[in-house]
N, C-alpha and C. Protein backbone atom coordinates (compact mmCIF):
# COMPACT_ATOMS: atom_id res chain seq x y z
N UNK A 1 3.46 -2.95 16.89
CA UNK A 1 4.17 -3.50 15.75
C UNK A 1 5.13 -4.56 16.26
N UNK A 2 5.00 -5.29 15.55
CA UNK A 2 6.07 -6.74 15.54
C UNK A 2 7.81 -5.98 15.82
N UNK A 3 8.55 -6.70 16.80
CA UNK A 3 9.71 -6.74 16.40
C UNK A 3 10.46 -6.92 15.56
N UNK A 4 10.14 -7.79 14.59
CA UNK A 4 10.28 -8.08 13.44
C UNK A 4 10.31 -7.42 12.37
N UNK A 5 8.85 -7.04 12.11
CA UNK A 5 8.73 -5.91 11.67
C UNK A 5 9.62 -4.49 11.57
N UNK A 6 10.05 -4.18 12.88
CA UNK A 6 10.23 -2.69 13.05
C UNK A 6 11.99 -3.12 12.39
N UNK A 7 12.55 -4.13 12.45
CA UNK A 7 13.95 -4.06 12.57
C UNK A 7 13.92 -4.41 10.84
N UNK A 8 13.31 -5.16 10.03
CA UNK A 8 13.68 -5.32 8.91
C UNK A 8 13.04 -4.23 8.31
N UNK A 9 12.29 -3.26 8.79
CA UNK A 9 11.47 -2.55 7.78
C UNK A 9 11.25 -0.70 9.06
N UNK A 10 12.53 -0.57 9.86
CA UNK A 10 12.52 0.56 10.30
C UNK A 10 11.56 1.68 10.03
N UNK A 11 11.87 2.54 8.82
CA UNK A 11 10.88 3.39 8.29
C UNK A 11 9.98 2.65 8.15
N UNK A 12 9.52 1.75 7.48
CA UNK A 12 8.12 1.40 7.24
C UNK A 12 7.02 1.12 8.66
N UNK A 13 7.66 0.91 9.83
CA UNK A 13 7.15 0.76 10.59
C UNK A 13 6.54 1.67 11.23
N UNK A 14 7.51 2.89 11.32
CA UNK A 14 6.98 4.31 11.73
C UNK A 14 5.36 4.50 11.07
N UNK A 15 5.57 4.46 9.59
CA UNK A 15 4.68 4.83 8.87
C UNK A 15 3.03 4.08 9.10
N UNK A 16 3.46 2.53 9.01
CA UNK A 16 2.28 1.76 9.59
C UNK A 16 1.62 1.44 10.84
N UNK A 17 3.00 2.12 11.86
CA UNK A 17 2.44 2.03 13.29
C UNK A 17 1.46 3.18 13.26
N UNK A 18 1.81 4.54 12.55
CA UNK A 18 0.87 5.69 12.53
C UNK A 18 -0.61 5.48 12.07
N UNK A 19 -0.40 4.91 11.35
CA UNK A 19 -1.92 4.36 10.26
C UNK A 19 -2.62 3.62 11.56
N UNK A 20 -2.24 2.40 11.69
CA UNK A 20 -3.03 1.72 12.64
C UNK A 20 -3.79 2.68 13.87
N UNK A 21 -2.51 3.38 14.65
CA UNK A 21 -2.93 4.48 15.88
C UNK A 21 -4.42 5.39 15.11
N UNK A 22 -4.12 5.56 13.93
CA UNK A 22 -4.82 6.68 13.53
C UNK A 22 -6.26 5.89 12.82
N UNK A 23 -6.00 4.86 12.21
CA UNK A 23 -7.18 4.17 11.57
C UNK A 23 -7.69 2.85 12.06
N UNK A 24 -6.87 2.41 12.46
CA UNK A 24 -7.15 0.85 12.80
C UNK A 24 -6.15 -0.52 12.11
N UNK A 25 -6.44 -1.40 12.37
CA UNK A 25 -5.30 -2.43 11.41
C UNK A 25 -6.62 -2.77 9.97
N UNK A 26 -7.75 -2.96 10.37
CA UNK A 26 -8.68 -3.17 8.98
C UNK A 26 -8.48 -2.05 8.37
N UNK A 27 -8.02 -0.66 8.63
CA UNK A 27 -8.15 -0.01 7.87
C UNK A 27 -6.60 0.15 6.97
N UNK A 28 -5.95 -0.09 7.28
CA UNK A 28 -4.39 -0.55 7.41
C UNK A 28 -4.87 -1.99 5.89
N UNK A 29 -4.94 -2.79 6.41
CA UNK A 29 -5.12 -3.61 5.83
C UNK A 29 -6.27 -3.68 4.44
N UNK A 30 -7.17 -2.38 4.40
CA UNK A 30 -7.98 -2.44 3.22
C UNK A 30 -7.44 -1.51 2.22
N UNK A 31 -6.44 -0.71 2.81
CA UNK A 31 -6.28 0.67 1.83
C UNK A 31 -4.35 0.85 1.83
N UNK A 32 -3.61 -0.57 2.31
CA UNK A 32 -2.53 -0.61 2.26
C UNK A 32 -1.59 -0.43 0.85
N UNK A 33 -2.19 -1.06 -0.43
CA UNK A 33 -1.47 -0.76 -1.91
C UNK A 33 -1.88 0.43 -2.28
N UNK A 34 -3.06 1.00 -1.58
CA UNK A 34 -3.63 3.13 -1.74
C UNK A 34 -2.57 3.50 -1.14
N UNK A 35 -2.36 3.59 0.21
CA UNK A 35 -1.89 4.78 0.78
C UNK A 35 -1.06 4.26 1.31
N UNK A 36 0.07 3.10 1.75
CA UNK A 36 1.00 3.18 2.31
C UNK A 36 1.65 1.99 1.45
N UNK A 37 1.39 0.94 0.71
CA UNK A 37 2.49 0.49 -0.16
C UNK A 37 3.26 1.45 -1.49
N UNK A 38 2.23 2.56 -1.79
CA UNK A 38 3.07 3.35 -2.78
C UNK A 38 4.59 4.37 -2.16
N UNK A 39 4.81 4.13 -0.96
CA UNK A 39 6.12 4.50 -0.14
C UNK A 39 6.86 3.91 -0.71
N UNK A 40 7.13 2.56 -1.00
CA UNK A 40 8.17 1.53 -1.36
C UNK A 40 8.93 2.30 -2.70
N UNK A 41 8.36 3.69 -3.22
CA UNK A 41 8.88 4.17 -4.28
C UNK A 41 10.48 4.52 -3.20
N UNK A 42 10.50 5.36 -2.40
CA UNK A 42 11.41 5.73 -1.38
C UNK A 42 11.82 5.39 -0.41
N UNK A 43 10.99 4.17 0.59
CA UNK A 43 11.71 3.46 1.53
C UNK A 43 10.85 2.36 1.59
N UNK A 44 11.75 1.53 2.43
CA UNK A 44 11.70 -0.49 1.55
C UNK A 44 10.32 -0.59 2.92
N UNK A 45 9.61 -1.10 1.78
CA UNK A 45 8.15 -1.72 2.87
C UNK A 45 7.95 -3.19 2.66
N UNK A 46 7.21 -3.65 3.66
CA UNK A 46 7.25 -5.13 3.56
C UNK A 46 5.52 -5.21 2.88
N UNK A 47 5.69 -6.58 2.30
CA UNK A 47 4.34 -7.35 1.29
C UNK A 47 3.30 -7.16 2.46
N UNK A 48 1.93 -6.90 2.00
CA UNK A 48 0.82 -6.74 3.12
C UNK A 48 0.88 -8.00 3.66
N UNK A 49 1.25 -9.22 3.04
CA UNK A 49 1.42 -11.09 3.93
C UNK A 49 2.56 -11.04 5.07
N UNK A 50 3.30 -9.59 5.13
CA UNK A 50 4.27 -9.84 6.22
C UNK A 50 4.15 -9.02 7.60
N UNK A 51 2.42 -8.13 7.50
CA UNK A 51 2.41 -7.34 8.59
C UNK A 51 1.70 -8.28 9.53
N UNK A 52 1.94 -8.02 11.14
CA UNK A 52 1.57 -8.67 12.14
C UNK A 52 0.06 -8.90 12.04
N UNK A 53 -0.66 -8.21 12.15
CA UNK A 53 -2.25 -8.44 11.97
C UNK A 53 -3.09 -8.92 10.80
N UNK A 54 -1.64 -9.50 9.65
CA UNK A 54 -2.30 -9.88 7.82
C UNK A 54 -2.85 -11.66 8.60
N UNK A 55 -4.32 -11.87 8.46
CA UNK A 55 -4.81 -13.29 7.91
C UNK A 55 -4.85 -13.84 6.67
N UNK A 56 -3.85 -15.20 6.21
CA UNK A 56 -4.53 -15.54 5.22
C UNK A 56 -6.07 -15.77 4.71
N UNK A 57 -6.41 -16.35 5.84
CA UNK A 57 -8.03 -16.91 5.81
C UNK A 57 -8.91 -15.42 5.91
N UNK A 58 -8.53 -14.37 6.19
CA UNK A 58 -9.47 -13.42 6.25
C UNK A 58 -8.92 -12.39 5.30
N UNK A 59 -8.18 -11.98 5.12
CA UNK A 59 -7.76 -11.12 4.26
C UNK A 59 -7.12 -11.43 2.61
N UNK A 60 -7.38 -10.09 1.61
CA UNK A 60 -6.90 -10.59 0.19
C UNK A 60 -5.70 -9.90 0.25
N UNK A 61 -4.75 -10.33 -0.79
CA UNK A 61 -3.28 -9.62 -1.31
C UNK A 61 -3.79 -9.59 -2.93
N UNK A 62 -2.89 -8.40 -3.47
CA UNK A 62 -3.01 -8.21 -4.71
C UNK A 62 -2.08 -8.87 -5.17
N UNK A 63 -1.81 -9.71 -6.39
CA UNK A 63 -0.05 -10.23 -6.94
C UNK A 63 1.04 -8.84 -7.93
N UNK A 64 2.17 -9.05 -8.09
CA UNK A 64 2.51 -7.97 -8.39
C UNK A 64 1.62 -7.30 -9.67
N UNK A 65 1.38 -8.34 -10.31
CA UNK A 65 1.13 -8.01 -11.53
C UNK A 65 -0.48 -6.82 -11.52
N UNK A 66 -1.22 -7.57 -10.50
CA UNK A 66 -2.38 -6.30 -10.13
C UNK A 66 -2.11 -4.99 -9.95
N UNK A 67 -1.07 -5.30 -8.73
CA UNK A 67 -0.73 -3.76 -8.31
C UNK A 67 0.30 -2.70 -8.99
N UNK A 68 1.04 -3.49 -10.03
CA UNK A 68 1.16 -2.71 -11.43
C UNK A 68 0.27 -2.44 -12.32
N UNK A 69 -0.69 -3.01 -12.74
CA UNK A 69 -1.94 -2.64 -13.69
C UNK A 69 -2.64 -1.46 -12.72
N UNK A 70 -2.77 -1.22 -11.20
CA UNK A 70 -3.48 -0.24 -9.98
C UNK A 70 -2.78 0.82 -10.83
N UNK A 71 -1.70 0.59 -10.44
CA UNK A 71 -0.93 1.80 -10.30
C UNK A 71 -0.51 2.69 -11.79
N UNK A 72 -0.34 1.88 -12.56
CA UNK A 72 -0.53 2.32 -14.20
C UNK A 72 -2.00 3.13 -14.70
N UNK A 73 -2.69 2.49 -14.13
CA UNK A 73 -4.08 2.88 -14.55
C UNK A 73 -4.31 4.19 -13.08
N UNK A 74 -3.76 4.43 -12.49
CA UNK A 74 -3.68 5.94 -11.44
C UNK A 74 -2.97 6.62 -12.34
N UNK A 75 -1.85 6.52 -12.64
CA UNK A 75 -0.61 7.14 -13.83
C UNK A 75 -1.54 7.96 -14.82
N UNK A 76 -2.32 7.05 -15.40
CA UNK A 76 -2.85 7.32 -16.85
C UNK A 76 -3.94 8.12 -16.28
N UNK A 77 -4.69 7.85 -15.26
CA UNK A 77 -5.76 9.21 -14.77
C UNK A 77 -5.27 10.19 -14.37
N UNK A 78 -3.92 10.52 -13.44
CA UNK A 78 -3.37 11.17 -12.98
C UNK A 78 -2.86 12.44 -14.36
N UNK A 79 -2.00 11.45 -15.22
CA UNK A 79 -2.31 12.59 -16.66
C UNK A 79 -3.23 12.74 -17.24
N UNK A 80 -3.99 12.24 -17.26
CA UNK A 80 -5.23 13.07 -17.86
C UNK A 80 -5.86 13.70 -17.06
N UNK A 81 -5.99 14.12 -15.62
CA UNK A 81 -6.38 15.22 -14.76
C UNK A 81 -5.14 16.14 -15.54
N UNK A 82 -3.89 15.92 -15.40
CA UNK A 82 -3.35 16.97 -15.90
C UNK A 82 -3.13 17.58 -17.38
N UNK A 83 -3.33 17.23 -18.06
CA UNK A 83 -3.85 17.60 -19.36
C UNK A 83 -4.84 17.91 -20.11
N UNK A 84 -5.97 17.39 -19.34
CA UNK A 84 -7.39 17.52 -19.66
C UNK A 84 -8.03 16.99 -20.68
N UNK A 85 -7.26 15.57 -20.66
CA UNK A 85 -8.02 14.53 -21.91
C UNK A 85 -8.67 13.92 -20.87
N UNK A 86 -9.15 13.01 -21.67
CA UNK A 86 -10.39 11.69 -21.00
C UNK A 86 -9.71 10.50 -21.90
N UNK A 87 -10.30 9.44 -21.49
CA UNK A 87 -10.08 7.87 -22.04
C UNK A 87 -10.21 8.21 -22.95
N UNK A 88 -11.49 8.87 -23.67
CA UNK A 88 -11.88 8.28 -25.07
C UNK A 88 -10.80 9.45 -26.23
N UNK A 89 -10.55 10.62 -25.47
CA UNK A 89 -9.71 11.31 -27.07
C UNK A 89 -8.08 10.98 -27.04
């Protein structure tokens, strides 16, 4: 992990240095707004354009507005696993 990195984004670094050790940086980088940008609920993470291994030319970013519609639309499945509706009732 970047120096950089680790000092503006302490916790977050822990968290993404683990991912990488454990998955890789592509994997880091394909499943980052899944499983490690939803942290930012509890400690401050940096935009996937600010980790050491992000390419513009090779890699996509979501804009906020996507990864609020992601995450709304998890919300709305997430209650309906717990209630036991579906889309349509």
């Amino acid at each position: 992990m970047s120096d950089t990195l680790e000092s503006e984004y302490p916790e977050a670094a822990e968290y993404i240095s683990k991912a990488v050790a454990e998955h890789g940086e592509e994997w880091v980088l394909e499943n980052y707004y899944q499983q490690l940008y939803p942290l930012a609920r509890v400690i401050a993470m940096p935009e996937k354009e600010e980790l050491p291994f992000f390419d513009d030319a090779e890699h996509d970013t979501m804009s906020e507005s996507e990864r609020i519609e992601m995450y709304e639309a998890w919300a709305e499945y997430r209650e309906n696993l717990r209630t036991g509706t579906s889309f349509s009732e």
